[in-house]
C-alpha atoms as a PDB file:
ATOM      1  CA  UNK A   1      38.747 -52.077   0.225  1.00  0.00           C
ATOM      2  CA  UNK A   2      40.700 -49.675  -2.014  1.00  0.00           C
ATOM      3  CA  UNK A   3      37.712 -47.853  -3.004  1.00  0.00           C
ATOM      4  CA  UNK A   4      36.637 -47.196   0.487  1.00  0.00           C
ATOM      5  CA  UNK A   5      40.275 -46.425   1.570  1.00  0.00           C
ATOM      6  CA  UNK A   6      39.738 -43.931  -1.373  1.00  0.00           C
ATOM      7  CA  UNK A   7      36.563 -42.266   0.274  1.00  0.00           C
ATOM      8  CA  UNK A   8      37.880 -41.855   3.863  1.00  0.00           C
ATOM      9  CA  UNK A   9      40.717 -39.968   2.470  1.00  0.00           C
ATOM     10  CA  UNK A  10      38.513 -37.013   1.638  1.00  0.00           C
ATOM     11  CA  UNK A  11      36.754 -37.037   4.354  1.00  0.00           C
ATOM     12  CA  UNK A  12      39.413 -37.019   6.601  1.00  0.00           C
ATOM     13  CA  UNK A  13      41.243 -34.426   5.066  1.00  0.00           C
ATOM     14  CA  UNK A  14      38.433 -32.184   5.299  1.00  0.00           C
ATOM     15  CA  UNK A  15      37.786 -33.344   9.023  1.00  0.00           C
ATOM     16  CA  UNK A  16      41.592 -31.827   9.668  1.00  0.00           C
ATOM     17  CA  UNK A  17      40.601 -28.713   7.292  1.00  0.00           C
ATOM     18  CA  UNK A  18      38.126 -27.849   9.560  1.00  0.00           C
ATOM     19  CA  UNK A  19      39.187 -28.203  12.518  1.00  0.00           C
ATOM     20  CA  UNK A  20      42.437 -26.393  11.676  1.00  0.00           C
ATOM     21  CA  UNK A  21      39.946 -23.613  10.524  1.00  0.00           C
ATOM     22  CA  UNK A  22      37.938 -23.458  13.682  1.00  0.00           C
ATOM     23  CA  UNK A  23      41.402 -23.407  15.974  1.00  0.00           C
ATOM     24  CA  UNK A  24      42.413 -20.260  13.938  1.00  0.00           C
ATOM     25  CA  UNK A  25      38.796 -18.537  14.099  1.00  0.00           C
ATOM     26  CA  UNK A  26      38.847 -19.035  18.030  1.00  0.00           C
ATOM     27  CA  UNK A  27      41.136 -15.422  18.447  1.00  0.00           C
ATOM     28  CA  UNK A  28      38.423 -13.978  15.459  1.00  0.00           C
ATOM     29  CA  UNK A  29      35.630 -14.895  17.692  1.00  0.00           C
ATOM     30  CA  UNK A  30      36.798 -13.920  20.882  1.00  0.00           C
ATOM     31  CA  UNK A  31      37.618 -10.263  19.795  1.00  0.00           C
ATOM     32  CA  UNK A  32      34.321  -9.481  17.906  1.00  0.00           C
ATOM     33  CA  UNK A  33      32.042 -11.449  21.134  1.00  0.00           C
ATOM     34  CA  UNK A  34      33.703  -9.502  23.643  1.00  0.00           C
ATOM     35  CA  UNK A  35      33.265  -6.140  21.519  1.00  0.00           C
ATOM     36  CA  UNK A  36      29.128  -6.773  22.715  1.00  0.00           C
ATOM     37  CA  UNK A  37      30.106  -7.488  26.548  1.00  0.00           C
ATOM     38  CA  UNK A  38      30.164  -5.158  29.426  1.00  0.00           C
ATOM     39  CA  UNK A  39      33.771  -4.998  30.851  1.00  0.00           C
ATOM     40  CA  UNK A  40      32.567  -7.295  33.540  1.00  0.00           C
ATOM     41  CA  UNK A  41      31.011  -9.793  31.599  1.00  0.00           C
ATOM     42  CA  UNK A  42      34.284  -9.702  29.198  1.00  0.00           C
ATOM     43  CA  UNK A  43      36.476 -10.861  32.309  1.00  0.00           C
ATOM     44  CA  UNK A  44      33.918 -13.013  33.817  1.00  0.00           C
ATOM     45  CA  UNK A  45      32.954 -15.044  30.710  1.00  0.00           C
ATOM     46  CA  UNK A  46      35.779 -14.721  28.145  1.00  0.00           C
ATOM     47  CA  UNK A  47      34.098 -17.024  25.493  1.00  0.00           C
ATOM     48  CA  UNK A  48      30.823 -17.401  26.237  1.00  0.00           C
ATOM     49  CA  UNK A  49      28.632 -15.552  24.177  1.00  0.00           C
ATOM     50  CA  UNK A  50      26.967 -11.848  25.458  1.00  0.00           C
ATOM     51  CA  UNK A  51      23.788 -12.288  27.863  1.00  0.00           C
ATOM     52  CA  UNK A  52      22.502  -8.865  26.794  1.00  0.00           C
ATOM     53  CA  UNK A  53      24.754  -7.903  23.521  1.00  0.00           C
ATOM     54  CA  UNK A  54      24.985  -4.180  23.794  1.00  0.00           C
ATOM     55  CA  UNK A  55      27.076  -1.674  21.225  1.00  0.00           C
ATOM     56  CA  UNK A  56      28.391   0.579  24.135  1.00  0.00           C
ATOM     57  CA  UNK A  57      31.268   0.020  23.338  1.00  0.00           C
ATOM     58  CA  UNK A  58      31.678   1.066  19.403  1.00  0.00           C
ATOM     59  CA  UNK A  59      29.898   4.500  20.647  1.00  0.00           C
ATOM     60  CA  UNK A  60      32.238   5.004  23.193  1.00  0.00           C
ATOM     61  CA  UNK A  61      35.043   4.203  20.649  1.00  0.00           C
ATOM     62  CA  UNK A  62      33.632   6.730  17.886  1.00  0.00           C
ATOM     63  CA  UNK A  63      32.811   9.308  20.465  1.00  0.00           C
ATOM     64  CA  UNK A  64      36.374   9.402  22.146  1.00  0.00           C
ATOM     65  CA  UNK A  65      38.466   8.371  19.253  1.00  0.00           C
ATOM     66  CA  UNK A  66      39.099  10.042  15.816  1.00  0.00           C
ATOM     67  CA  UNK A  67      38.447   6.690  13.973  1.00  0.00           C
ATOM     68  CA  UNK A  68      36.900   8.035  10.611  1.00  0.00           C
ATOM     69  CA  UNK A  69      40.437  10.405  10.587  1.00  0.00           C
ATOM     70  CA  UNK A  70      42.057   7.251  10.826  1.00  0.00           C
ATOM     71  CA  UNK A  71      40.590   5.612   8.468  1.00  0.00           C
ATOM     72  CA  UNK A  72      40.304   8.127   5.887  1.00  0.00           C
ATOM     73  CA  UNK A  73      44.619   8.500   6.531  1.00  0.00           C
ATOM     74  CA  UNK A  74      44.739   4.649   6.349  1.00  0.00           C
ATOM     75  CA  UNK A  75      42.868   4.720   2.734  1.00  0.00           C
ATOM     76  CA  UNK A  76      44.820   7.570   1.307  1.00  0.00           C
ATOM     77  CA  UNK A  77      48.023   6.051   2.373  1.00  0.00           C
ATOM     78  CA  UNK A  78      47.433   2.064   1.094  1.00  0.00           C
ATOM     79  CA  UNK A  79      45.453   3.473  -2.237  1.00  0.00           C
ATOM     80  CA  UNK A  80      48.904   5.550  -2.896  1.00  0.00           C
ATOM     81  CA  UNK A  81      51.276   3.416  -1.744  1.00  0.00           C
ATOM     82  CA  UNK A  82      50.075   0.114  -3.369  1.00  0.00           C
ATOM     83  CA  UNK A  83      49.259   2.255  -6.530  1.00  0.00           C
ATOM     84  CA  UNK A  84      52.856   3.647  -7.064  1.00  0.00           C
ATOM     85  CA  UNK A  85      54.167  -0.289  -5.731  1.00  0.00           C
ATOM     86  CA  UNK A  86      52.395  -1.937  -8.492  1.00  0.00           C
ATOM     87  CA  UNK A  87      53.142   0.767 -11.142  1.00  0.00           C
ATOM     88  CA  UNK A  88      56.925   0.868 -10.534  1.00  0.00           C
ATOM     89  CA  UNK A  89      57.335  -3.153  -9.956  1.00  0.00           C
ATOM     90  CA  UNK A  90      55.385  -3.649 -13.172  1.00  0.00           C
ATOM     91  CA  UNK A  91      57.355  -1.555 -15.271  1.00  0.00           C
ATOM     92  CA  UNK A  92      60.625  -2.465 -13.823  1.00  0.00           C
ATOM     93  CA  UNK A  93      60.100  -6.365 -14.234  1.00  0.00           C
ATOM     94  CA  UNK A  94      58.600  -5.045 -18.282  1.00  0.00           C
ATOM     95  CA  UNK A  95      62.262  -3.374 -18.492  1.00  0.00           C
ATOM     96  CA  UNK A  96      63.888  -6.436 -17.096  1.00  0.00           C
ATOM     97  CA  UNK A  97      62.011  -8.760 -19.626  1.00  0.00           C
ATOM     98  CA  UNK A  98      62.457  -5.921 -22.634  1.00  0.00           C
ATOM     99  CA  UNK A  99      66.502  -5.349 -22.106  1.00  0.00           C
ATOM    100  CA  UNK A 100      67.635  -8.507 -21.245  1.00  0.00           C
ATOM    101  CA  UNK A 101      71.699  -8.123 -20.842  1.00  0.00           C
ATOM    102  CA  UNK A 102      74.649  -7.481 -17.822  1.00  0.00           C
ATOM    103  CA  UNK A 103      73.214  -4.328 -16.786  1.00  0.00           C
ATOM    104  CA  UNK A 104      69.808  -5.806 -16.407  1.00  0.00           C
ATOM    105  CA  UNK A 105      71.509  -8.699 -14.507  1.00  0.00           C
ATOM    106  CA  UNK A 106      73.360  -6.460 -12.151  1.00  0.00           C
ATOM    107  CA  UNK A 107      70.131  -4.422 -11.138  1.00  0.00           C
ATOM    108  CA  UNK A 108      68.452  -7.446 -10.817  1.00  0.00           C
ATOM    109  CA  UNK A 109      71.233  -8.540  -8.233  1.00  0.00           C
ATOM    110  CA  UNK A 110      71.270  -5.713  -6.502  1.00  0.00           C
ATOM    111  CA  UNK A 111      67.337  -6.061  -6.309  1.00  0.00           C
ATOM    112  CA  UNK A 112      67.671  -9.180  -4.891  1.00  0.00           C
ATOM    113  CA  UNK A 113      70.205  -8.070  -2.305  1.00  0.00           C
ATOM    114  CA  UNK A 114      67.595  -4.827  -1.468  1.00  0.00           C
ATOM    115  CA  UNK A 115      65.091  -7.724  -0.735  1.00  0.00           C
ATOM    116  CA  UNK A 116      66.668  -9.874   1.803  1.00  0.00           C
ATOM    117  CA  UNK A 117      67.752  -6.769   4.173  1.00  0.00           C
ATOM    118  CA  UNK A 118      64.988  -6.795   6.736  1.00  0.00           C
ATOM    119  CA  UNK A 119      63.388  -2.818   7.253  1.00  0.00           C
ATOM    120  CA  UNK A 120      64.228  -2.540  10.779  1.00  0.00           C
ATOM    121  CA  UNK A 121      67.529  -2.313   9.691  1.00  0.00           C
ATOM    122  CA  UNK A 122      67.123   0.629   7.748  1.00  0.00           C
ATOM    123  CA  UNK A 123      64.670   2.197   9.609  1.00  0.00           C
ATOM    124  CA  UNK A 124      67.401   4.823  11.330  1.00  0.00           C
ATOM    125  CA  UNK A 125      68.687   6.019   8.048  1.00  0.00           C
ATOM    126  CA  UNK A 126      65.497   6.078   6.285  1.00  0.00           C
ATOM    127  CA  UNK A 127      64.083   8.394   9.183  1.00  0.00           C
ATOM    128  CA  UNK A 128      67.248  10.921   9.134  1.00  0.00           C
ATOM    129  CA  UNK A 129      66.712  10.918   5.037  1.00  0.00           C
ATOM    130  CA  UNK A 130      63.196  11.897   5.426  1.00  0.00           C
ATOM    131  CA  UNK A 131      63.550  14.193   8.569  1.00  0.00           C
ATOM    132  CA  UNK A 132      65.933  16.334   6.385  1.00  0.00           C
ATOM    133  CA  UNK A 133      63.248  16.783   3.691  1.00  0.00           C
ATOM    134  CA  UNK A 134      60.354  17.431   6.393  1.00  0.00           C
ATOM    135  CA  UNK A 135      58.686  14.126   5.418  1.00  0.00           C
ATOM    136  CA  UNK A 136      58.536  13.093   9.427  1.00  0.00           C
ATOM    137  CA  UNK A 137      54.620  12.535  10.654  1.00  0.00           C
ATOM    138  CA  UNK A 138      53.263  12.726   6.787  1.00  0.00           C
ATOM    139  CA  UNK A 139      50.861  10.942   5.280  1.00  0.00           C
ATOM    140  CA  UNK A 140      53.257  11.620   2.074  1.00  0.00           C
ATOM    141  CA  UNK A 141      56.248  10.305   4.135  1.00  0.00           C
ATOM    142  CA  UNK A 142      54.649   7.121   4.933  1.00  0.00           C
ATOM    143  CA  UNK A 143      53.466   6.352   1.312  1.00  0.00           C
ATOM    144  CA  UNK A 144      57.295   6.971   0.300  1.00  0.00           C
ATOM    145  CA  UNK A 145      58.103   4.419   2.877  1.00  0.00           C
ATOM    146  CA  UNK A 146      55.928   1.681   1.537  1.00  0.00           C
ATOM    147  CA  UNK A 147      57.310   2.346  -1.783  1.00  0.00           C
ATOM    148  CA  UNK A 148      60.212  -0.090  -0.883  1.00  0.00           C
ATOM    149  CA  UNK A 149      57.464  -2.620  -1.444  1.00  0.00           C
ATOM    150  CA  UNK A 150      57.866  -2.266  -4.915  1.00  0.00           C
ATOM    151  CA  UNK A 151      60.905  -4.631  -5.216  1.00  0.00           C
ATOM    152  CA  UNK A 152      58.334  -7.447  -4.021  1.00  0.00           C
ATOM    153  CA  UNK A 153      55.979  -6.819  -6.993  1.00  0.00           C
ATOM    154  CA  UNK A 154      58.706  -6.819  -8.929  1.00  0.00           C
ATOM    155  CA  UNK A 155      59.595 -10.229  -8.059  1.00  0.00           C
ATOM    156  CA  UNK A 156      56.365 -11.764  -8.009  1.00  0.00           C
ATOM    157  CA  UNK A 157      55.829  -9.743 -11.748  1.00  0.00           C
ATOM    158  CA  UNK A 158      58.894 -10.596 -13.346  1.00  0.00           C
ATOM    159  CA  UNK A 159      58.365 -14.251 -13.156  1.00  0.00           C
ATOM    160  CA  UNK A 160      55.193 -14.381 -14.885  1.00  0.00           C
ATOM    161  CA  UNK A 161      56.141 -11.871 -17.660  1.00  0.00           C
ATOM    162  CA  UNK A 162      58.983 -14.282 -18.951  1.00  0.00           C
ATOM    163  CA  UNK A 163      56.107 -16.471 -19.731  1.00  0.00           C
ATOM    164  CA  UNK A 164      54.490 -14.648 -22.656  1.00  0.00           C
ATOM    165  CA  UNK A 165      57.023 -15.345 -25.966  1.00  0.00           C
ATOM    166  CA  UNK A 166      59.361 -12.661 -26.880  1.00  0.00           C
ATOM    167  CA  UNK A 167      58.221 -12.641 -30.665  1.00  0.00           C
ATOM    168  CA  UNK A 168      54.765 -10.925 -29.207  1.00  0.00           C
ATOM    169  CA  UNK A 169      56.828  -7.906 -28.185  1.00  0.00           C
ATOM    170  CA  UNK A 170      58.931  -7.895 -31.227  1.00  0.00           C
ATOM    171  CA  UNK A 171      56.013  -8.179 -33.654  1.00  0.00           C
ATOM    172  CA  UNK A 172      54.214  -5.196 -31.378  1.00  0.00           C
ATOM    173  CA  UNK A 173      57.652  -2.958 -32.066  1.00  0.00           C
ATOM    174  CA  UNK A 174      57.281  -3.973 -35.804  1.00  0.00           C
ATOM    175  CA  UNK A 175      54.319  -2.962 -35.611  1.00  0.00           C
ATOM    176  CA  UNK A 176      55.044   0.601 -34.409  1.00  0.00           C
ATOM    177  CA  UNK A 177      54.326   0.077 -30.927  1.00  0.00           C
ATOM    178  CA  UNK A 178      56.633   1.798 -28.521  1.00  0.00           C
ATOM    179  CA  UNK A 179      57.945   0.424 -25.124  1.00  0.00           C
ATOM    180  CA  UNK A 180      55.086   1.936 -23.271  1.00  0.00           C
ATOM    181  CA  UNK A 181      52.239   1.478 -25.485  1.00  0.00           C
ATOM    182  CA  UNK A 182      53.461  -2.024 -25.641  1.00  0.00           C
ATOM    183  CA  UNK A 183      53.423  -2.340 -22.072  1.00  0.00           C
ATOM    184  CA  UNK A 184      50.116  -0.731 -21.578  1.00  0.00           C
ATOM    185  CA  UNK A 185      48.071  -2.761 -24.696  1.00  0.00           C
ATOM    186  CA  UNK A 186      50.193  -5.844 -24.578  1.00  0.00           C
ATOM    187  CA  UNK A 187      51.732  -6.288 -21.223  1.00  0.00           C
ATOM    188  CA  UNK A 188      49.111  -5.429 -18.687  1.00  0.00           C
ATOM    189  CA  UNK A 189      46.486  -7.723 -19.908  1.00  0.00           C
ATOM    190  CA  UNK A 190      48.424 -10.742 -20.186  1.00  0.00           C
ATOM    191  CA  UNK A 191      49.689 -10.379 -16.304  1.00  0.00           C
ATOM    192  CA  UNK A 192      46.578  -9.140 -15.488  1.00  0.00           C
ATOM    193  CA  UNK A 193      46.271 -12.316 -12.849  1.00  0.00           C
ATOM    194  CA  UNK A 194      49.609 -12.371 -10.653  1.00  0.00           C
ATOM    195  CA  UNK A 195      48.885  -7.798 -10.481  1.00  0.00           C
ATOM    196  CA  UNK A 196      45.622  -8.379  -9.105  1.00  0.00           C
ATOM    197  CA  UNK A 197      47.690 -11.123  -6.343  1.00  0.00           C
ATOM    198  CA  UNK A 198      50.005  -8.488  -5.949  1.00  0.00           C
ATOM    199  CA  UNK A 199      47.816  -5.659  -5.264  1.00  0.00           C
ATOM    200  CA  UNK A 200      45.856  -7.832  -2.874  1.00  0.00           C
ATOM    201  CA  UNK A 201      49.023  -8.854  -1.169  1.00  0.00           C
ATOM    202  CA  UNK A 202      50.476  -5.403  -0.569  1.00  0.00           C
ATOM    203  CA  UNK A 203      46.810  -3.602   0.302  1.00  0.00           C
ATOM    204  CA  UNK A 204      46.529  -5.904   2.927  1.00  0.00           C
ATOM    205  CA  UNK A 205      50.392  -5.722   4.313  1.00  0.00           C
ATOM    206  CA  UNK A 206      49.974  -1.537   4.131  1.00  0.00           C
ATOM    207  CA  UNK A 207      46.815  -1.950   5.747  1.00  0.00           C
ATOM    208  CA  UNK A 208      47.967  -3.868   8.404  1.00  0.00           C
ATOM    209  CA  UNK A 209      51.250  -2.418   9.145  1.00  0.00           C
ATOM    210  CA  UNK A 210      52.202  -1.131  12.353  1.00  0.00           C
ATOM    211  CA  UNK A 211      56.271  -1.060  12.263  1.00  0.00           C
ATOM    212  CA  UNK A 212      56.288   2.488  10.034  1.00  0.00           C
ATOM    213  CA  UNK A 213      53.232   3.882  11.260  1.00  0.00           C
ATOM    214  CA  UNK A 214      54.411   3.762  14.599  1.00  0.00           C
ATOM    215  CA  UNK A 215      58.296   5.587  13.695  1.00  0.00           C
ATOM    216  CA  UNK A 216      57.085   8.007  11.235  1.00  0.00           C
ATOM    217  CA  UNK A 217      54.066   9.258  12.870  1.00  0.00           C
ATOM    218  CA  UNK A 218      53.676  10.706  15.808  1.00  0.00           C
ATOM    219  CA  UNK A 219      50.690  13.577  15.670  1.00  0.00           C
ATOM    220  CA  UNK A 220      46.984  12.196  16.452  1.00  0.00           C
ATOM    221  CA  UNK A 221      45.563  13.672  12.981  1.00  0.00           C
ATOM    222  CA  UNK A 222      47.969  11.396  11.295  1.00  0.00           C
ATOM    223  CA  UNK A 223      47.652   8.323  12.927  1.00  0.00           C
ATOM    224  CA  UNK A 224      46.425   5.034  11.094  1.00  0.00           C
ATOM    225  CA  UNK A 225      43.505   2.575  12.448  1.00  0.00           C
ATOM    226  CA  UNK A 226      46.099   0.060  13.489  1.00  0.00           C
ATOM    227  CA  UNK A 227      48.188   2.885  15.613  1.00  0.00           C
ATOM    228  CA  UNK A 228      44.482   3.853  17.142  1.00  0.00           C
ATOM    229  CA  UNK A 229      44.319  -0.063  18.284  1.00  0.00           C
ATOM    230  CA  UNK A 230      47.837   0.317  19.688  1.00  0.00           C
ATOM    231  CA  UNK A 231      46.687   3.711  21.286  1.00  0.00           C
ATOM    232  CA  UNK A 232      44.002   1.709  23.841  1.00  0.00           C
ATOM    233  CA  UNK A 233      46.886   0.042  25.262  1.00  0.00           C
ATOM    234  CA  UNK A 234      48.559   2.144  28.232  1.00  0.00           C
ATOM    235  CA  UNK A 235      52.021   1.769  30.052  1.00  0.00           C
ATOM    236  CA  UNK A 236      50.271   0.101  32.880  1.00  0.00           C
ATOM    237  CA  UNK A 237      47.005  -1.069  32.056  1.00  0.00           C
ATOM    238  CA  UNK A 238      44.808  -1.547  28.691  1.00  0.00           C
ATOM    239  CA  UNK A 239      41.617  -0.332  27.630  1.00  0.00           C
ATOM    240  CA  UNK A 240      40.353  -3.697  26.536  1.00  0.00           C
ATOM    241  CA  UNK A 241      36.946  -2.671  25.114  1.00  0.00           C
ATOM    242  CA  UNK A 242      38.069  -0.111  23.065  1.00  0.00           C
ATOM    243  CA  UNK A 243      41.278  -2.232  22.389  1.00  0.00           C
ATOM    244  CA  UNK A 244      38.908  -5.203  20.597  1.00  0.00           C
ATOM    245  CA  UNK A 245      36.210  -2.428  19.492  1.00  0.00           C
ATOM    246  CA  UNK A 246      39.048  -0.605  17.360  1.00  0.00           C
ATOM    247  CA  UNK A 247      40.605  -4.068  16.765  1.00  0.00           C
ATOM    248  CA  UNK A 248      37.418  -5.288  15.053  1.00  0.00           C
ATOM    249  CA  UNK A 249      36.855  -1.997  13.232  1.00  0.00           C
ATOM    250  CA  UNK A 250      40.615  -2.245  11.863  1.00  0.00           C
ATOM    251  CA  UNK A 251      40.082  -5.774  10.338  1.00  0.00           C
ATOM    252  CA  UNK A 252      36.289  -5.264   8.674  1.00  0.00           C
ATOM    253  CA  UNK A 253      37.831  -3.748   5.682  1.00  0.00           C
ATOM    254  CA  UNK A 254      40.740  -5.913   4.885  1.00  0.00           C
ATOM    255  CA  UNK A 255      38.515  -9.355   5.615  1.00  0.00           C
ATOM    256  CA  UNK A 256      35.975  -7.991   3.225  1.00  0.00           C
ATOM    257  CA  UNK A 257      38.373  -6.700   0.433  1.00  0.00           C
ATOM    258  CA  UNK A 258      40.272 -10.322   0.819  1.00  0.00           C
ATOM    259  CA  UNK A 259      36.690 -12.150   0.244  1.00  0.00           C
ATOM    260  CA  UNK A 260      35.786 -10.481  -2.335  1.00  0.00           C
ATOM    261  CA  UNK A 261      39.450 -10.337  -4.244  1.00  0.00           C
ATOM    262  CA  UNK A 262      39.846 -14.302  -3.183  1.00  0.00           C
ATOM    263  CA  UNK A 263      38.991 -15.942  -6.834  1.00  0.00           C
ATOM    264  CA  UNK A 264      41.976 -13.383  -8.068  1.00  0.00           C
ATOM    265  CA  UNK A 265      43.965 -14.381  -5.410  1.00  0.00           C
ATOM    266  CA  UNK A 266      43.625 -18.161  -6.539  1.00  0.00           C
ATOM    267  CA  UNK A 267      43.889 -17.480 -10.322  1.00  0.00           C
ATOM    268  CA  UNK A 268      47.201 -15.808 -10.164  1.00  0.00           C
ATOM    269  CA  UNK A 269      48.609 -17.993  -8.181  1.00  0.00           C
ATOM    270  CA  UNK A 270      47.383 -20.699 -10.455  1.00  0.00           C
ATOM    271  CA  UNK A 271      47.934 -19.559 -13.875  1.00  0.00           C
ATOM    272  CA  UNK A 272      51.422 -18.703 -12.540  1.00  0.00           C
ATOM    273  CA  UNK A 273      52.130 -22.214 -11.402  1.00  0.00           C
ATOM    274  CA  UNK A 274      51.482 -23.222 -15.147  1.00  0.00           C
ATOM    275  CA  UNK A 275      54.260 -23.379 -17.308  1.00  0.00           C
ATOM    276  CA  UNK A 276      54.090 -23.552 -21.453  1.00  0.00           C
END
């Protein structure tokens, strides 16, 4: 009785898995079935799969819209801005670990404090600061706005460097090896695992993002894929074709990038989860 109380557990959790799974993949179907419908057909039969698929739609989308633009600004902006995140997180969590002390404990405070204030919050100062440099609708203003995002890598980085034993960087300084050789030979590959989480984390939150796109940019040769999606929708009615055309276009990348980066994904979290 045990033993068969022991198999139907499985099976039921799976059971729930999956149908969890196919609940949250009913929005994902929807948007990329109705990308292959006439308008008509899209109203008419919302779920229902296309009676003559057709790709009108994605050539009306690439013919009116400026989506390669907008992807090519989307790229430059996440490659830089997740770059420079990981980079200064890294090496501020390595200085953190290196000079442990009151100072170190203060900054870290005052990190923490930097963390919990939600961006909308700052978001009228942070425009005046970078209207006064002539930052406004840059692609360079926007990456300096998702550099804020470094204080998250730092505390998902700092954490998993206090694991490695001190006595490793002492025996590398010893050794000759200076703070950023050390960091660069020594560090890096031991945290290897919780960077590649972070830089999967943060690629797909700069990706995605529509709050600072949408405040910092205004021209049409700066725009980002997601503010292209938010373009199709007018003040009193919506292009829905092009809305779920752009809105499919928009997620292709990240969905693919998150596929293929899931086995880092899981071993960060999991070697970070292991203490000793």
């Amino acid at each position: 009785m045990n033993g068969r109380k022991g198999r139907l557990g499985p099976v039921l959790l799976s059971v729930g898995l999956l149908t969890l799974a196919a609940i949250a993949a009913v929005p994902l179907y929807y948007i990329v079935v109705s990308t292959f419908k006439t308008p008509v057909e899209m109203s008419q039969s919302p779920l229902g799969l296309p009676l003559s698929p057709t790709l009108d739609a994605y050539k009306d989308v690439f013919a009116t819209t400026p989506v390669v633009q907008s992807f090519v600004n989307t790229a430059i902006v996440t490659a830089f801005g997740v770059g420079i995140q990981v980079v200064v997180g890294s090496l501020a969590a390595y200085g953190m670990i290196l000079r442990r002390g009151r100072f170190t404990a203060i900054v870290g405070s005052l990190l923490m404090v930097a963390f919990v204030i939600p961006a909308q919050a700052t978001l009228i100062p942070l425009y005046q600061m970078e209207a006064k440099v002539g930052l406004v609708d840059t692609l360079a203003g926007l990456v300096v706005m998702y550099l804020g995002g470094a204080v998250f890598c730092y505390f998902l980085i700092v954490g998993y460097m206090r694991k490695p034993p001190q006595e490793l960087f002492e025996a590398a300084r010893i050794d000759g090896s200076g703070p950023l050789r050390t960091y660069w030979t020594i560090v890096l590959p031991l945290v290897r695992p919780i960077m590649a989480t972070v830089v999967v984390f943060q690629t797909m939150w700069v990706w995605n993002d529509f709050l600072y796109p949408n405040v910092f940019i205004s021209s049409s040769d700066n725009r980002t894929i997601v503010l292209q999606v938010y373009n199709a929708v007018g003040q009193f009615t919506t292009n829905w074709p092009a809305f779920m055309t752009l809105t499919v276009i928009a997620l292709i990348p990240v969905v693919v990038f998150f596929i293929f980066c899931q086995r880092w994904i899981v071993a960060g979290l999991a070697a970070g989860s292991v203490k000793g």
